[in-house]
N, C-alpha and C. Protein backbone atom coordinates (compact mmCIF):
# COMPACT_ATOMS: atom_id res chain seq x y z
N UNK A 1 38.71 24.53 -4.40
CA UNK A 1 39.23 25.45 -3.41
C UNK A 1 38.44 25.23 -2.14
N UNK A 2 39.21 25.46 -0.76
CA UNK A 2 38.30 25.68 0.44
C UNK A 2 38.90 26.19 1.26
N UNK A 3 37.97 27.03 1.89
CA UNK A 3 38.03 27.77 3.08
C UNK A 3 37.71 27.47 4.35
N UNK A 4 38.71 27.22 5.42
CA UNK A 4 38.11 27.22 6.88
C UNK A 4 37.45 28.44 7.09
N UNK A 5 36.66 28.94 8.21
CA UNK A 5 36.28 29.83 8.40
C UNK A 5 35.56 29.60 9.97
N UNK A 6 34.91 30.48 10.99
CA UNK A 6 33.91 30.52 12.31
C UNK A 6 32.66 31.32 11.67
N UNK A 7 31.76 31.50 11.86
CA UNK A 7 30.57 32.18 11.80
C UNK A 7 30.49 32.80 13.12
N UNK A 8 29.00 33.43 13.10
CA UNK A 8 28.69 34.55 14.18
C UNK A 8 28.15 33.60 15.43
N UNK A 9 27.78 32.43 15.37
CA UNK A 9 27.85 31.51 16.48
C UNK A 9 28.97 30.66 16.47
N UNK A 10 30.13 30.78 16.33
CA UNK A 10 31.24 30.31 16.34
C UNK A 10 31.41 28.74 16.00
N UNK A 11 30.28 28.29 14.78
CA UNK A 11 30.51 27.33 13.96
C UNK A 11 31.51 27.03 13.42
N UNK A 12 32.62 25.92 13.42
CA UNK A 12 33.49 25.73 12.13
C UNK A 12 32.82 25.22 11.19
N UNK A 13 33.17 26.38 9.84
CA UNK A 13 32.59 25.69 8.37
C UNK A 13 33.85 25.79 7.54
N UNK A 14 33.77 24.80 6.57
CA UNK A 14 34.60 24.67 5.52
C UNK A 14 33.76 24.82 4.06
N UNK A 15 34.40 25.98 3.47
CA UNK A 15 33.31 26.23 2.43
C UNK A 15 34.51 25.44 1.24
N UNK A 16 33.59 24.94 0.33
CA UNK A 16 33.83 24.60 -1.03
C UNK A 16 33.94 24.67 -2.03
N UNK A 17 34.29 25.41 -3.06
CA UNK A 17 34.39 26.18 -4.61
C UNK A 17 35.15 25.47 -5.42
N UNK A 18 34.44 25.34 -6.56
CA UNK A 18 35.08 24.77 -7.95
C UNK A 18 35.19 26.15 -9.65
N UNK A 19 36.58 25.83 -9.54
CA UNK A 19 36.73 27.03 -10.43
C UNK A 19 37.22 27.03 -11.95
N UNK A 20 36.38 26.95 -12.53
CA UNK A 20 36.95 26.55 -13.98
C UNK A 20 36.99 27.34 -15.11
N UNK A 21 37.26 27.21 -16.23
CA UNK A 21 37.27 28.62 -17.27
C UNK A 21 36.49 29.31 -16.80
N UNK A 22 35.42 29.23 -16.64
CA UNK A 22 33.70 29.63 -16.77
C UNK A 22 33.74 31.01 -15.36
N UNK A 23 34.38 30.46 -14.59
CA UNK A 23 34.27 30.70 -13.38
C UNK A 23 34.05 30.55 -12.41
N UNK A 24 34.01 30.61 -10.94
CA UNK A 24 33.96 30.11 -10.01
C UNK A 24 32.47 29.35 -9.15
N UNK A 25 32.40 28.64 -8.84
CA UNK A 25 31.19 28.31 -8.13
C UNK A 25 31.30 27.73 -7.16
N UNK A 26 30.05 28.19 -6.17
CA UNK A 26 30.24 27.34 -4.38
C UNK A 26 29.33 25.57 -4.51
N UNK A 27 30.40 24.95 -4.24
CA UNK A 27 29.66 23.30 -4.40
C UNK A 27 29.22 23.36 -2.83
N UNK A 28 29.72 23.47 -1.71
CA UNK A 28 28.95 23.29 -0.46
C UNK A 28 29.94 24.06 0.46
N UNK A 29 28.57 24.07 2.02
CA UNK A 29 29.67 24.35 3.10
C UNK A 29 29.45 22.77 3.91
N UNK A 30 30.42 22.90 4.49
CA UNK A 30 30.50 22.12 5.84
C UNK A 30 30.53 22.32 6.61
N UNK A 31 29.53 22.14 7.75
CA UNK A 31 29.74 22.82 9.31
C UNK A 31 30.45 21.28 9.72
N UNK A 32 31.84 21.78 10.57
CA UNK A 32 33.08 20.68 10.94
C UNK A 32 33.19 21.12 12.50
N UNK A 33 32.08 21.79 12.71
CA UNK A 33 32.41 21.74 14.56
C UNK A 33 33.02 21.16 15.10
N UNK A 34 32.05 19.67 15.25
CA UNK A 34 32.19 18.53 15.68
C UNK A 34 33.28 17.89 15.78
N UNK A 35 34.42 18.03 14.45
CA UNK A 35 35.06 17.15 13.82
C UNK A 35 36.30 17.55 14.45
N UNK A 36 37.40 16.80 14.39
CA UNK A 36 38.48 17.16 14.74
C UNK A 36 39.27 17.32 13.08
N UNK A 37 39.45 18.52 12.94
CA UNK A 37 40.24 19.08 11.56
C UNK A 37 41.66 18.73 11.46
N UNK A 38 41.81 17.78 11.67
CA UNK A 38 43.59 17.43 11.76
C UNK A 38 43.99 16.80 10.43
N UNK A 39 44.70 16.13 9.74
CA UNK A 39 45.00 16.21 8.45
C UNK A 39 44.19 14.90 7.70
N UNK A 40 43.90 13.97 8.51
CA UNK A 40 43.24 12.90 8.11
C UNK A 40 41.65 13.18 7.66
N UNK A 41 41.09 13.91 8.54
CA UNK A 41 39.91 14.46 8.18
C UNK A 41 39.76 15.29 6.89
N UNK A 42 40.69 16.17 7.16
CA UNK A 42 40.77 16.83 5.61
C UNK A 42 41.07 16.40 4.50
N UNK A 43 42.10 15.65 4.70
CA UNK A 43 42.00 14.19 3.77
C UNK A 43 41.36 13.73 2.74
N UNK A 44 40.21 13.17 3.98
CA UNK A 44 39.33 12.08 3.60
C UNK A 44 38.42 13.01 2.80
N UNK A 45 37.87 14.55 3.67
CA UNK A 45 36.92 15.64 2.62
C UNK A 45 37.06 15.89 1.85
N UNK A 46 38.61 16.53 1.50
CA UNK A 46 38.91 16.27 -0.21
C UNK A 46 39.09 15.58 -0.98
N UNK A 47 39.20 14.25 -0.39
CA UNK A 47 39.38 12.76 -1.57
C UNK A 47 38.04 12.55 -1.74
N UNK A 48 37.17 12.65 -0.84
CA UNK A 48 35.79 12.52 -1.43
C UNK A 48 35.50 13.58 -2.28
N UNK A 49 35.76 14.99 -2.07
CA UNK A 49 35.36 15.74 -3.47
C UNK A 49 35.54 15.61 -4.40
N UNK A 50 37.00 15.38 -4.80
CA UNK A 50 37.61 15.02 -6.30
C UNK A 50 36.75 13.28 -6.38
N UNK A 51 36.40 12.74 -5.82
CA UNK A 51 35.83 11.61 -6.10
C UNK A 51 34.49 11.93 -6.88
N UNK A 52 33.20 13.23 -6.21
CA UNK A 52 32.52 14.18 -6.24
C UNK A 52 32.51 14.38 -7.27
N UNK A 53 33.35 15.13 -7.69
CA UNK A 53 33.18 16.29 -9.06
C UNK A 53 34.19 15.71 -10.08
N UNK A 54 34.48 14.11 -9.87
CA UNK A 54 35.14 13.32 -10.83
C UNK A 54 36.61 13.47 -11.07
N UNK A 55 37.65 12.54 -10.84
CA UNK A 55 39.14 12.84 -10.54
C UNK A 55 39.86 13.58 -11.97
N UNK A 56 38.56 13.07 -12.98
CA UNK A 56 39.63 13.33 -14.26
C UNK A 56 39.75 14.81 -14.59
N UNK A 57 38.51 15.63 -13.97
CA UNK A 57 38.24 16.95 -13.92
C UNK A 57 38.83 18.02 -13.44
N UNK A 58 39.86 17.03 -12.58
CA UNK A 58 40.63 18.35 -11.27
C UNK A 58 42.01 18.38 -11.42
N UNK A 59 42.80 19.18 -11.63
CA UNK A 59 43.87 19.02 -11.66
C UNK A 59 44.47 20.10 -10.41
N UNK A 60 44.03 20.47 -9.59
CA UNK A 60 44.48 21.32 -8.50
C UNK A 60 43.84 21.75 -7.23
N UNK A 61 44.62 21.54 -6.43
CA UNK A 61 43.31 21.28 -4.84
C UNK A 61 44.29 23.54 -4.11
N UNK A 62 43.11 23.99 -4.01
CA UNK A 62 43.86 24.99 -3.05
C UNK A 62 43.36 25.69 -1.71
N UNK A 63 43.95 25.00 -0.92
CA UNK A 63 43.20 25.69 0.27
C UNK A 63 44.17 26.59 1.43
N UNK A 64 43.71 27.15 2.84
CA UNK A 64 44.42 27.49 3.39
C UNK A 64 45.90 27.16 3.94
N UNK A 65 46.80 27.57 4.86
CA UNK A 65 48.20 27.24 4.87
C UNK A 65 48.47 26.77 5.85
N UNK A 66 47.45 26.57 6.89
CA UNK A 66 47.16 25.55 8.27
C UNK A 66 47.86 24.07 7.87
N UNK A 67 48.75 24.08 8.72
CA UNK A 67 49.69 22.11 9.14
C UNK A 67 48.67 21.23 8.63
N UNK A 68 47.55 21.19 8.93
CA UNK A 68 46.72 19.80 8.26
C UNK A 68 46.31 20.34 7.18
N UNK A 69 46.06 21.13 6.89
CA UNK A 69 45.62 21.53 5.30
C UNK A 69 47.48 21.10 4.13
N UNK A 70 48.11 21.70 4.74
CA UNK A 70 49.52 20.96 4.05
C UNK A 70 49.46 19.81 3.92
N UNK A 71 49.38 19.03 5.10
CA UNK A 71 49.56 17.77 5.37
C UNK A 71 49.11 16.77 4.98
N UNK A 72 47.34 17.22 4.62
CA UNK A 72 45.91 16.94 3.54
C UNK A 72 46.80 16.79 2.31
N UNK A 73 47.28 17.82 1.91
CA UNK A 73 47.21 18.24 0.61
C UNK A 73 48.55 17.23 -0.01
N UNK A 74 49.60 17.33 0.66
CA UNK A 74 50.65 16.37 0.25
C UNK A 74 50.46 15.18 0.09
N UNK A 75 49.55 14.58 1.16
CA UNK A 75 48.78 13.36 1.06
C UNK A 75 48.20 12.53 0.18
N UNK A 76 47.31 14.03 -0.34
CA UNK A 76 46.36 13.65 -2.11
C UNK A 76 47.30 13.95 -3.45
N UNK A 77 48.04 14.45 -2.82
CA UNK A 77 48.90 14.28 -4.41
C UNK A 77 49.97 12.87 -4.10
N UNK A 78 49.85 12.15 -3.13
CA UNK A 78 51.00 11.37 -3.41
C UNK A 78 49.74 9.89 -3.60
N UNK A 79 49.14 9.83 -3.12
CA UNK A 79 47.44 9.03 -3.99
C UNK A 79 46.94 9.32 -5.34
N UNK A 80 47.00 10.93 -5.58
CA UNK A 80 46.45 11.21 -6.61
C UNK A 80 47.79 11.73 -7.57
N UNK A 81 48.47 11.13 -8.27
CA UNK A 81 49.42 11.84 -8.83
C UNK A 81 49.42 12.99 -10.07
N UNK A 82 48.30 12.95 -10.46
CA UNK A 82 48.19 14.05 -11.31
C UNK A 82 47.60 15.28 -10.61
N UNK A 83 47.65 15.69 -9.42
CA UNK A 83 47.09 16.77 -9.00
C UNK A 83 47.78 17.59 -8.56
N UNK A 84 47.58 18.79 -7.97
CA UNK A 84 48.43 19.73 -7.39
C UNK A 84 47.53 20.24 -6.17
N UNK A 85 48.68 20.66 -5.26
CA UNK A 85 47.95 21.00 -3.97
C UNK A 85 48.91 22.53 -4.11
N UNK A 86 48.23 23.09 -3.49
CA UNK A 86 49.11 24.29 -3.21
C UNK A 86 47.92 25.08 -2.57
N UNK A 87 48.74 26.36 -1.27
CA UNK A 87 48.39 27.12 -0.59
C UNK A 87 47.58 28.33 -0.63
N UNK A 88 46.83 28.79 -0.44
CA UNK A 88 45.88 29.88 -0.52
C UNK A 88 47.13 31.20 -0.83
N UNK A 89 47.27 32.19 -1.33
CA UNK A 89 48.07 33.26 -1.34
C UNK A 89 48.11 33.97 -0.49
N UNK A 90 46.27 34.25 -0.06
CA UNK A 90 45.70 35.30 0.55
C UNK A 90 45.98 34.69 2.06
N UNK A 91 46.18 33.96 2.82
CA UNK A 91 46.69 33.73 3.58
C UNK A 91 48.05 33.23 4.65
């Protein structure tokens, strides 16, 4: 799972969570100030995670409902075919 988010100095971070029977846990943040968040970037952050926390392990990517987060996400399932992308609820 990940979250865009700003902080109180108006950092962009992208936080990271892996959620399994057990329950949920934070693997990292990312401060993405810098970065331009457009769909390639996000991309590349989540193909490296599931690379991360091992492809055979994941069967579902879910993050916010932002155009490059879609756009991310359709991306890695058509690379990764056993996965699922789908949208945050809460947003």
């Amino acid at each position: 799972m990940s979250d865009g988010w700003s902080d109180i100095k108006h950092r962009s971070l992208i936080n990271i969570f892996i959620n399994n029977p057990y329950g949920t846990v934070f693997l990292r943040s990312i401060e993405a100030s810098d970065q331009v968040k457009d769909a390639e970037f996000i991309f590349e952050l989540l193909d490296s995670i599931v690379d991360e926390v091992k492809e055979y392990l994941v069967v579902q990517i879910v993050t916010d409902n932002a155009s490059s987060y879609k756009a991310a996400g359709n991306k890695l399932m058509e690379k990764r075919k056993h996965l699922y992308w789908t949208p945050c609820a809460t947003h």
